[in-house]
N, C-alpha and C. Protein backbone atom coordinates (compact mmCIF):
# COMPACT_ATOMS: atom_id res chain seq x y z
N UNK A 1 8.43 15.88 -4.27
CA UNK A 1 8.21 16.09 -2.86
C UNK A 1 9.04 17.28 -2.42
N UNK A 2 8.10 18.10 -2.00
CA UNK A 2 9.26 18.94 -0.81
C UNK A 2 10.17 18.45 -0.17
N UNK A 3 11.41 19.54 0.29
CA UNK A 3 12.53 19.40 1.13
C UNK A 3 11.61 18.66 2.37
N UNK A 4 12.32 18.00 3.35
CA UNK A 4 11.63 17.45 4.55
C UNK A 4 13.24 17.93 5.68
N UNK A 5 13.12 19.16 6.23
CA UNK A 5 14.58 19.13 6.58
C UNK A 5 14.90 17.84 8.26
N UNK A 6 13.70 17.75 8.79
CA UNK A 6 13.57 17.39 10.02
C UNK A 6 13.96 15.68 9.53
N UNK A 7 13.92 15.07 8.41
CA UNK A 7 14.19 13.92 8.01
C UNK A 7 15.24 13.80 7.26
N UNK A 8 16.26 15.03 7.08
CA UNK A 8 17.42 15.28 6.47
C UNK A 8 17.14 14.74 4.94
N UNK A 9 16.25 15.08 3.88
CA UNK A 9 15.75 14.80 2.90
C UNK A 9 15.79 16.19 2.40
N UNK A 10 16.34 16.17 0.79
CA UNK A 10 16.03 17.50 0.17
C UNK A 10 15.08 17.18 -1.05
N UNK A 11 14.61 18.44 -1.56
CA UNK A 11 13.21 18.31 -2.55
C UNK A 11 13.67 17.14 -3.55
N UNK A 12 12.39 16.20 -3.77
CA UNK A 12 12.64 14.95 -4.64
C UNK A 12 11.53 14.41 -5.23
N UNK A 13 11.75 13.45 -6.18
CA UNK A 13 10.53 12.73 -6.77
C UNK A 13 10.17 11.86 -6.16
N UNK A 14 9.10 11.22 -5.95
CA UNK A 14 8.48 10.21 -5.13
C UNK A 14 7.32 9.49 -6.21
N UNK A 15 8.10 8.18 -5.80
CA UNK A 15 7.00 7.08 -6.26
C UNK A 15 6.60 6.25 -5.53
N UNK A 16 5.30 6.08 -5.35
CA UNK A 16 4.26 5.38 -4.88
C UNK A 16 3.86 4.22 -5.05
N UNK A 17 3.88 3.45 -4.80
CA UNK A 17 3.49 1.71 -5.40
C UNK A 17 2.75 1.03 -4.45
N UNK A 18 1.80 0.40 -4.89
CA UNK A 18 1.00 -0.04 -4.34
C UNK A 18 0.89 -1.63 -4.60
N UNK A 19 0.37 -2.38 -3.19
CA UNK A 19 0.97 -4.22 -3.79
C UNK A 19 -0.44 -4.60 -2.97
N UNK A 20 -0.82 -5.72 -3.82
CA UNK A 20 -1.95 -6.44 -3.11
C UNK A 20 -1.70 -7.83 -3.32
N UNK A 21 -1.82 -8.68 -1.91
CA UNK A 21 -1.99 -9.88 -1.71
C UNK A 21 -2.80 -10.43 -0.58
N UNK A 22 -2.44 -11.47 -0.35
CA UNK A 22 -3.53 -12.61 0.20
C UNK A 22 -1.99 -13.36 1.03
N UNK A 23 -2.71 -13.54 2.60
CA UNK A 23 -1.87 -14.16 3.47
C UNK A 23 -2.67 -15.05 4.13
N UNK A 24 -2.63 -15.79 5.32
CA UNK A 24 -2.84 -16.59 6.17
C UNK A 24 -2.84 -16.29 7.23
N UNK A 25 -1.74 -15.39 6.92
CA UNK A 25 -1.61 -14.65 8.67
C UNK A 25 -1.98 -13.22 8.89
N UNK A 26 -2.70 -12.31 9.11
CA UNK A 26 -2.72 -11.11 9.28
C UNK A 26 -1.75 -9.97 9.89
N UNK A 27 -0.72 -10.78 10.31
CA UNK A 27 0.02 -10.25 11.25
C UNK A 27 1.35 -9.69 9.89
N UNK A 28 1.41 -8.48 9.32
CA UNK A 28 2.26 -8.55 8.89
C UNK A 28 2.89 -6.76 9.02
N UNK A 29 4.25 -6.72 9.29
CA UNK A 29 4.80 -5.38 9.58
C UNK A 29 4.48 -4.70 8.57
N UNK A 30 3.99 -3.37 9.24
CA UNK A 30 4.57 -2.15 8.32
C UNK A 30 5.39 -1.11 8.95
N UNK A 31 5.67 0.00 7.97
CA UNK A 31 6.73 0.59 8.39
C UNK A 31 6.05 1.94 9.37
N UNK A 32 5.84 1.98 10.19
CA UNK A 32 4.59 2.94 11.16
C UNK A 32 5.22 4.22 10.39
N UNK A 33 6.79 4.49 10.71
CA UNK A 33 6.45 6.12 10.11
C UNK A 33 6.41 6.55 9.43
N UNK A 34 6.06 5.89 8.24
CA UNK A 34 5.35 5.96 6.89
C UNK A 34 3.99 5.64 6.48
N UNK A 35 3.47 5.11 7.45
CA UNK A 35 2.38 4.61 7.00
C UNK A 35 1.14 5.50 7.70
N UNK A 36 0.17 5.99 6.83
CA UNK A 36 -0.72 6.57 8.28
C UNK A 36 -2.18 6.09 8.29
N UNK A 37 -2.03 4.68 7.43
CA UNK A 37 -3.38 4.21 7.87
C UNK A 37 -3.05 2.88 6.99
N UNK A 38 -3.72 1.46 7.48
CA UNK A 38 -3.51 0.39 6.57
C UNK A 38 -5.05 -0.66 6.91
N UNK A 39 -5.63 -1.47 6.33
CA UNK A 39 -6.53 -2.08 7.16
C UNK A 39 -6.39 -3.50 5.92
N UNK A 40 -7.20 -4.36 6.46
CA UNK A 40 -7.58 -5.78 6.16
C UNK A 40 -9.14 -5.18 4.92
N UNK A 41 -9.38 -5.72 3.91
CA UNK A 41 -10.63 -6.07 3.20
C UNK A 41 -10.76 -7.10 2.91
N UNK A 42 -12.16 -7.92 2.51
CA UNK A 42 -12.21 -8.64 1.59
C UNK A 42 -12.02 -8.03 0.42
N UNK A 43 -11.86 -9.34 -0.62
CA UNK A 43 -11.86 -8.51 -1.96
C UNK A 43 -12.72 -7.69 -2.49
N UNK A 44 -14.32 -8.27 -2.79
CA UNK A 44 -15.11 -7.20 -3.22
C UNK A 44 -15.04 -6.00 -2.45
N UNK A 45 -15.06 -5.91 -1.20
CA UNK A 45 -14.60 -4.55 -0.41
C UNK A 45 -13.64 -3.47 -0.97
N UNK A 46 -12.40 -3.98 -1.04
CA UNK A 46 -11.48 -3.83 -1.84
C UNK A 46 -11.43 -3.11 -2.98
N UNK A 47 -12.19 -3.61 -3.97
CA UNK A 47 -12.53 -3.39 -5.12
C UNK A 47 -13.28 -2.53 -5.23
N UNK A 48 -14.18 -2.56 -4.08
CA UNK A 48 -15.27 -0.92 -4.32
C UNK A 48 -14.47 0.21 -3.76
N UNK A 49 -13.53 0.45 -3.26
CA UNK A 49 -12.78 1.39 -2.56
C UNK A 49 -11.30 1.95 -3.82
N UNK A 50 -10.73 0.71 -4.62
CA UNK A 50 -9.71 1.16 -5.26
C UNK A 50 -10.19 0.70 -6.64
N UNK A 51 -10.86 0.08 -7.04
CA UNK A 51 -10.73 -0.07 -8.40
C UNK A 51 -10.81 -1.54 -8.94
N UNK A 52 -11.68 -1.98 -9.99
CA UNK A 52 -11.73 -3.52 -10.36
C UNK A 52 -10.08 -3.89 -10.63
N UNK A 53 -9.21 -3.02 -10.83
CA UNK A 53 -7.55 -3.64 -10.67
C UNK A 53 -6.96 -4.64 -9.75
N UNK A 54 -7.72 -4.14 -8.81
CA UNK A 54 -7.10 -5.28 -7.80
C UNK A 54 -7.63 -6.55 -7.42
N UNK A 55 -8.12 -6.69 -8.30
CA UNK A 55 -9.16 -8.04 -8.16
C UNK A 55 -7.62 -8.92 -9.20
N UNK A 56 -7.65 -8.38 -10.14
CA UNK A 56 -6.66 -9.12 -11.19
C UNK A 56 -5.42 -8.94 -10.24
N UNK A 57 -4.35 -8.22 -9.67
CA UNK A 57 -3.60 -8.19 -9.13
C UNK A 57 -3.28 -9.35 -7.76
N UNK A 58 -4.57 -9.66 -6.96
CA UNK A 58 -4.43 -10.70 -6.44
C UNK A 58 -4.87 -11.84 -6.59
N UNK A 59 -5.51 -11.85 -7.90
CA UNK A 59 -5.50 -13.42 -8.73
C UNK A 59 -4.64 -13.77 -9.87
N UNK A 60 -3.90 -13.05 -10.45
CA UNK A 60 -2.96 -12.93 -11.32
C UNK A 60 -1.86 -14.16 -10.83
N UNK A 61 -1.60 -15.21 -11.65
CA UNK A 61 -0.67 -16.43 -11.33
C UNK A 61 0.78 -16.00 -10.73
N UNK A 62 1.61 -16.31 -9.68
CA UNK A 62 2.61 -15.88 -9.56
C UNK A 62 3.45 -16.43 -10.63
C-alpha cells in the first residue's frame, strides 16, 4: 500500500481477509471508515458473486 499521510500511515503491505458467516441478527457493526460497501446474500447469491468457496466456509463445522 501506498504512504496514506492524512492517516499518519507510511508505505506498507496489506492483507485482506475475508470471513463468511451466518447470524440471526442482521444487525452487526462494521468499521464505516474502512468499509465502502457491505450487503446481506443468500448463499447461492453469494456464491454466484465470489466463488463456490464460500458455500464450504459457511458450512464448514466450527
Amino acid at each position: 500500500m501506498p504512504a496514506r499521510p492524512h492517516k499518519d500511515e507510511p508505505e506498507h503491505y496489506h492483507l485482506d481477509i475475508g470471513y463468511a458467516f451466518t447470524t440471526l441478527c442482521g444487525d452487526v457493526g462494521l468499521q464505516e471508515s474502512e468499509v465502502t460497501g457491505a450487503g446481506w446474500y443468500p448463499l447461492e447469491e453469494a456464491e454466484r458473486l465470489v466463488g463456490h468457496r464460500i458455500r464450504r466456509a459457511v458450512t464448514a463445522p466450527a
